[in-house]
N, C-alpha and C. Protein backbone atom coordinates (compact mmCIF):
# COMPACT_ATOMS: atom_id res chain seq x y z
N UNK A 1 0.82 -1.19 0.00
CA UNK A 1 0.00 0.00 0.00
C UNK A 1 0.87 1.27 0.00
N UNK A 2 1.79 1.24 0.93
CA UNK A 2 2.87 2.06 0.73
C UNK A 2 3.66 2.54 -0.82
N UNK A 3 3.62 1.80 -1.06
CA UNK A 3 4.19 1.64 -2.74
C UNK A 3 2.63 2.59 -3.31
N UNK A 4 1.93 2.33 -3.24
CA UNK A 4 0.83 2.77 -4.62
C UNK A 4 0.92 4.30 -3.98
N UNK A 5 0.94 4.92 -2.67
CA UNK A 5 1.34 6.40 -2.76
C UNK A 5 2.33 6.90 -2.78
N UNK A 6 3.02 6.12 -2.73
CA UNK A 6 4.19 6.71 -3.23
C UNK A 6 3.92 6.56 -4.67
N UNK A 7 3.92 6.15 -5.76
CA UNK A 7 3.31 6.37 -7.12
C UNK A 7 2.54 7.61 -7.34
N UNK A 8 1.46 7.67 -6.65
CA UNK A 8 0.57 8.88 -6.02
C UNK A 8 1.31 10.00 -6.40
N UNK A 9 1.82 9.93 -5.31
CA UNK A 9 2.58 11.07 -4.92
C UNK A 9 3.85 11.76 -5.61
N UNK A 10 4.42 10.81 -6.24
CA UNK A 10 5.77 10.94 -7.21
C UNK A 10 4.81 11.59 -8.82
N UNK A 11 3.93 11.31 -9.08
CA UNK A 11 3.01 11.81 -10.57
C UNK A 11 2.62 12.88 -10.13
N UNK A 12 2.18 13.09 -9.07
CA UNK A 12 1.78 14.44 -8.79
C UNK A 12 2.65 15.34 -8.63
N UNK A 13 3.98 15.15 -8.04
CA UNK A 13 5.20 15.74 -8.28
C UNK A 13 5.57 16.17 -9.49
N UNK A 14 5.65 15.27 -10.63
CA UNK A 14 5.74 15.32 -11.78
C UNK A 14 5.07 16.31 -12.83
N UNK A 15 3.61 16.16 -12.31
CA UNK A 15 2.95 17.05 -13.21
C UNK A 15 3.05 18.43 -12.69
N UNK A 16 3.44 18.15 -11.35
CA UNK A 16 3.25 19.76 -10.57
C UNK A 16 4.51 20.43 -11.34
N UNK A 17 5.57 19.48 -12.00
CA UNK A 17 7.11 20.34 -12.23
C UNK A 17 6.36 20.86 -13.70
N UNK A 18 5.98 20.18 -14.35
CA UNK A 18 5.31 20.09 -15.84
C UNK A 18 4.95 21.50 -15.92
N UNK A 19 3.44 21.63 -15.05
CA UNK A 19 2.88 22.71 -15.06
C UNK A 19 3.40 23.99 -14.79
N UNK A 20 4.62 23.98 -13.87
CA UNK A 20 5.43 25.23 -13.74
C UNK A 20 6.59 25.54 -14.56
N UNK A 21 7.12 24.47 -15.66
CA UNK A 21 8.19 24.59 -16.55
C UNK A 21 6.74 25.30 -17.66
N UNK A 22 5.80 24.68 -17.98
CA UNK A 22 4.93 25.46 -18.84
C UNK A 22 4.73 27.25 -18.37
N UNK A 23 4.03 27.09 -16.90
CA UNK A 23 3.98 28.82 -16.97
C UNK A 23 5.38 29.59 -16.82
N UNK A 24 6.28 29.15 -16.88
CA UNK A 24 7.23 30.01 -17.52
C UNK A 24 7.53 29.69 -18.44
N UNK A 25 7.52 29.21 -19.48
CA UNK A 25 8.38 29.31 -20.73
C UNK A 25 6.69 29.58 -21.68
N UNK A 26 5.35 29.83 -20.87
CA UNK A 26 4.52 30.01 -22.04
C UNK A 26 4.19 31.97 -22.21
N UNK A 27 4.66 32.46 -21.36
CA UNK A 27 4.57 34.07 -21.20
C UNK A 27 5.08 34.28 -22.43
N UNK A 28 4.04 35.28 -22.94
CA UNK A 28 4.28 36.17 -23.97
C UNK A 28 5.57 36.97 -23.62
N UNK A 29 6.54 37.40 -24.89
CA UNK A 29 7.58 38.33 -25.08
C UNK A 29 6.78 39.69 -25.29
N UNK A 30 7.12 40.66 -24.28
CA UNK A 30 6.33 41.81 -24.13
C UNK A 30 6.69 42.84 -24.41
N UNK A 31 8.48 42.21 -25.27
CA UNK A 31 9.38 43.57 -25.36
C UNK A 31 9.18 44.48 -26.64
N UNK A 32 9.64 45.69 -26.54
CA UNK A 32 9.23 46.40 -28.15
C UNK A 32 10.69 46.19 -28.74
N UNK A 33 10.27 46.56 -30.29
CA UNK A 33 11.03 46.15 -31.20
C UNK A 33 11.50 47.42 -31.91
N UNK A 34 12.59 47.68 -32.48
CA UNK A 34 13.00 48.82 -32.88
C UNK A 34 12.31 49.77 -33.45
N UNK A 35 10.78 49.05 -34.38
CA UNK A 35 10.36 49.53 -35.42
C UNK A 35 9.06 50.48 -34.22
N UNK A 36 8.76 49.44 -33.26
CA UNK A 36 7.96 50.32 -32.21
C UNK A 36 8.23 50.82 -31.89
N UNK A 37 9.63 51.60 -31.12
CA UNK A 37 10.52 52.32 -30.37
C UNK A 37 10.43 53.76 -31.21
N UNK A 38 10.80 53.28 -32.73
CA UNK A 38 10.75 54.72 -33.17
C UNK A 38 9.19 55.22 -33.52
N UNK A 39 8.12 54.39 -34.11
CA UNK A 39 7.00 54.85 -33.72
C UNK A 39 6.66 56.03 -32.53
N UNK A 40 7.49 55.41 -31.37
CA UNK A 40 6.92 56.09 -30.03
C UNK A 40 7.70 57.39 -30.11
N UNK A 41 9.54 57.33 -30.77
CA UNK A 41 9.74 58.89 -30.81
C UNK A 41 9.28 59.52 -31.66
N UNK A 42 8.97 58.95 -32.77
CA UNK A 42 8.58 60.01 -33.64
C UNK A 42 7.00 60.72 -32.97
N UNK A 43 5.93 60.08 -32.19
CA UNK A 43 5.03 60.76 -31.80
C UNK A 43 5.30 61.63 -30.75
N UNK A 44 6.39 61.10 -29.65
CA UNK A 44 6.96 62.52 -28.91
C UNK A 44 7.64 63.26 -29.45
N UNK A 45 8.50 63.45 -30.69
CA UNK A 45 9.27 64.28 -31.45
C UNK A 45 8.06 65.52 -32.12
N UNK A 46 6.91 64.86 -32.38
CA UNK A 46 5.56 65.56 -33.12
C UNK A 46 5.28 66.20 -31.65
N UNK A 47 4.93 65.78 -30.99
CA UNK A 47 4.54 66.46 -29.57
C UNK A 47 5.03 67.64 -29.23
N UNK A 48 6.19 67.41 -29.50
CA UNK A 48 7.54 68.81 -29.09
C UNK A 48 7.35 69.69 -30.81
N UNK A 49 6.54 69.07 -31.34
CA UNK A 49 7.23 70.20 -32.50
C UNK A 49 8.25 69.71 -33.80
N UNK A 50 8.98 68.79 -33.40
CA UNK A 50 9.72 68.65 -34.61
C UNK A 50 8.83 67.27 -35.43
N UNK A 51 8.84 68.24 -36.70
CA UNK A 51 8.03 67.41 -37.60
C UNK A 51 9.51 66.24 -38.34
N UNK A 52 9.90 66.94 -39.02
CA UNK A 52 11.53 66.72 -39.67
C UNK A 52 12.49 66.42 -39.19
N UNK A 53 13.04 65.40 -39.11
CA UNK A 53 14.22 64.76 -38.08
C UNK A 53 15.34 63.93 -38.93
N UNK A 54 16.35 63.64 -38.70
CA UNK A 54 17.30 62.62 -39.18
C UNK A 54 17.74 61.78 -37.91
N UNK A 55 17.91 60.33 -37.61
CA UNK A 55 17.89 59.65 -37.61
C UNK A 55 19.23 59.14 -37.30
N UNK A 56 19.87 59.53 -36.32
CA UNK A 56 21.51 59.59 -36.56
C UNK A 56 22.04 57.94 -35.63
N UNK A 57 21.16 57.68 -35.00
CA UNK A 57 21.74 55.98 -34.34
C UNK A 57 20.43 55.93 -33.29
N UNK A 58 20.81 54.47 -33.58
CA UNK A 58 19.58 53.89 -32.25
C UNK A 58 20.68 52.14 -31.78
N UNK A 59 20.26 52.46 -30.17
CA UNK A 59 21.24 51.68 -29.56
C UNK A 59 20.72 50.72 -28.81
N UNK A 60 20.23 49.38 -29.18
CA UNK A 60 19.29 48.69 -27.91
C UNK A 60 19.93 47.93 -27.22
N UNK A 61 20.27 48.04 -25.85
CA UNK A 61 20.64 47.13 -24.88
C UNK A 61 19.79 46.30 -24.45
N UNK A 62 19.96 45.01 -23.80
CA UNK A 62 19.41 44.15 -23.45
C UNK A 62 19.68 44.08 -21.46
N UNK A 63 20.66 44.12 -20.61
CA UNK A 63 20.54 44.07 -20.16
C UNK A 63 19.60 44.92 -18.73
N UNK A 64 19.85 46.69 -19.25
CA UNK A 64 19.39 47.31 -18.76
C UNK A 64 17.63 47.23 -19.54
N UNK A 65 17.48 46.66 -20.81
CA UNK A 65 16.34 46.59 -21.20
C UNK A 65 15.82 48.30 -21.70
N UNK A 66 16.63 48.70 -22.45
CA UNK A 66 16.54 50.20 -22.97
C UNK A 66 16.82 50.58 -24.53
N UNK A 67 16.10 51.25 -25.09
CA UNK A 67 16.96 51.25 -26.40
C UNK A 67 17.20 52.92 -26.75
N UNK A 68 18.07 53.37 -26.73
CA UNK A 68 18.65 54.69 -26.96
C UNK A 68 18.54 55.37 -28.35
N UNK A 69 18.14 56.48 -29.05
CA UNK A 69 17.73 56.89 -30.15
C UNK A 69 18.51 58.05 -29.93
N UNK A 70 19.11 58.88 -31.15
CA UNK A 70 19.43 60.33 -31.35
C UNK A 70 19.24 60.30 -32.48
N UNK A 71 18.46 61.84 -32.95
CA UNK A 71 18.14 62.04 -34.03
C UNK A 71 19.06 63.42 -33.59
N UNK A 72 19.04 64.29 -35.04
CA UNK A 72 19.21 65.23 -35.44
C UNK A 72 17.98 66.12 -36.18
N UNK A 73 18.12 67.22 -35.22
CA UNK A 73 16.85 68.28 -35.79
C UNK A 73 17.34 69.42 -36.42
N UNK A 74 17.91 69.43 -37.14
CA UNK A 74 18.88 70.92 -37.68
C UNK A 74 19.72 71.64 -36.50
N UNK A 75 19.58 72.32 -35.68
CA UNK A 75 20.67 72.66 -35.17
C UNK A 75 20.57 72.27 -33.87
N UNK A 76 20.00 70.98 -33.41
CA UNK A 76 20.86 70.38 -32.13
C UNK A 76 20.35 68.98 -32.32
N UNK A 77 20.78 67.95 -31.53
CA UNK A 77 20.79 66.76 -31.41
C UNK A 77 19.73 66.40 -30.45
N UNK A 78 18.97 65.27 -30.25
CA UNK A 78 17.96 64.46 -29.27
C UNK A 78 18.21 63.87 -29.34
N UNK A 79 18.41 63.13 -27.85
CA UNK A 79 18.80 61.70 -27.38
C UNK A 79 17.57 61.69 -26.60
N UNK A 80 17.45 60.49 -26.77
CA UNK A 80 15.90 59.51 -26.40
C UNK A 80 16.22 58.47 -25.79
N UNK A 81 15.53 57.82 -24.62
CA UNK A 81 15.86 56.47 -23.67
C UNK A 81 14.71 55.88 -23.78
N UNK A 82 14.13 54.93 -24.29
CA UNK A 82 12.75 54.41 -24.27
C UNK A 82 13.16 52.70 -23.79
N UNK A 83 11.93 52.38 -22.41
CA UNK A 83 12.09 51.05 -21.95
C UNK A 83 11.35 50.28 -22.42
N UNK A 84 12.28 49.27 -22.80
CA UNK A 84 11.76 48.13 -24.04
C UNK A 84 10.61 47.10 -23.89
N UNK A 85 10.17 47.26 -22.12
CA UNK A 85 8.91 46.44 -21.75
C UNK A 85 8.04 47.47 -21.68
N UNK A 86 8.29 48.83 -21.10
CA UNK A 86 6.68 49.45 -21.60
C UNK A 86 6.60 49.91 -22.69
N UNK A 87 7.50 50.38 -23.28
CA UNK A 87 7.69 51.30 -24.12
C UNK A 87 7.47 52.80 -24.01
N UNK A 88 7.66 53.45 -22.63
CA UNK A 88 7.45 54.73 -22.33
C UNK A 88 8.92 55.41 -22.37
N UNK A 89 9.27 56.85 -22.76
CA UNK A 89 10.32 57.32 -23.00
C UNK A 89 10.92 57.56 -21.86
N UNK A 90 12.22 57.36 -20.98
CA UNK A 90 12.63 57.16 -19.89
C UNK A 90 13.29 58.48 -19.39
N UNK A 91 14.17 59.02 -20.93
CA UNK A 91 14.74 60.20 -20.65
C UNK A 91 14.79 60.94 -21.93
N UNK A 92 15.02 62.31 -22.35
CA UNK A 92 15.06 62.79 -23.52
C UNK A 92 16.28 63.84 -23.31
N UNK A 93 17.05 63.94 -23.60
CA UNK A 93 18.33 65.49 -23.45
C UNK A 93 18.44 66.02 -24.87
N UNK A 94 18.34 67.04 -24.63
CA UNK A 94 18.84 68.17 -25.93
C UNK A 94 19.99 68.94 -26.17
N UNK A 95 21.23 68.43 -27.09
CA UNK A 95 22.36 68.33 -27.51
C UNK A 95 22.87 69.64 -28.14
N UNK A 96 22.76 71.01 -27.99
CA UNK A 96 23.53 71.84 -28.95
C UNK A 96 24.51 71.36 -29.99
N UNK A 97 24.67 71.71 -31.24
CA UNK A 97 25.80 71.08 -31.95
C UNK A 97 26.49 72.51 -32.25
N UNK A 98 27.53 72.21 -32.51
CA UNK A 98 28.91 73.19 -32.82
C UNK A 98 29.22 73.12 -33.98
């Protein structure tokens, strides 16, 4: 009798590991993708006013989970920090150029 719960008990173990290797590896990837990232500056770039922009680098890290943008607006530079799980802009600085 001993034996059949232990059987019991060892499957239920089993499925219990099953079910928790599933809810983690079944979560959706929630991160944005470059092509969303600039979507989001170009609508805060419209927000501020600049219609016309160039496009001078975009930098996505993975560990901090950030992807970094500078454009060029005619006479100064924007740097952009947007976080790659919400996709909200984190930081923006405005660059004088020389």
């Amino acid at each position: 009798m001993a034996i059949f719960w232990f059987q019991i008990g060892f499957g239920l173990f089993i499925i219990f590991i099953l079910v928790m290797l599933w809810l983690k590896f079944s979560k959706e990837d929630t991160t944005t993708n470059d092509d969303e990232v600039l979507k989001i500056i170009r609508k805060e770039l419209e927000q501020d006013g600049y219609y016309n922009f160039e496009l001078e680098s975009i930098i996505s890290l993975d560990k901090p989970k950030i992807t970094t943008v500078i454009v060029n607006v005619g006479y100064q530079e924007i740097a952009l920090e947007s976080d790659k799980e919400s996709g909200e802009i984190i930081s923006k600085e405005r660059i004088a150029r020389q």
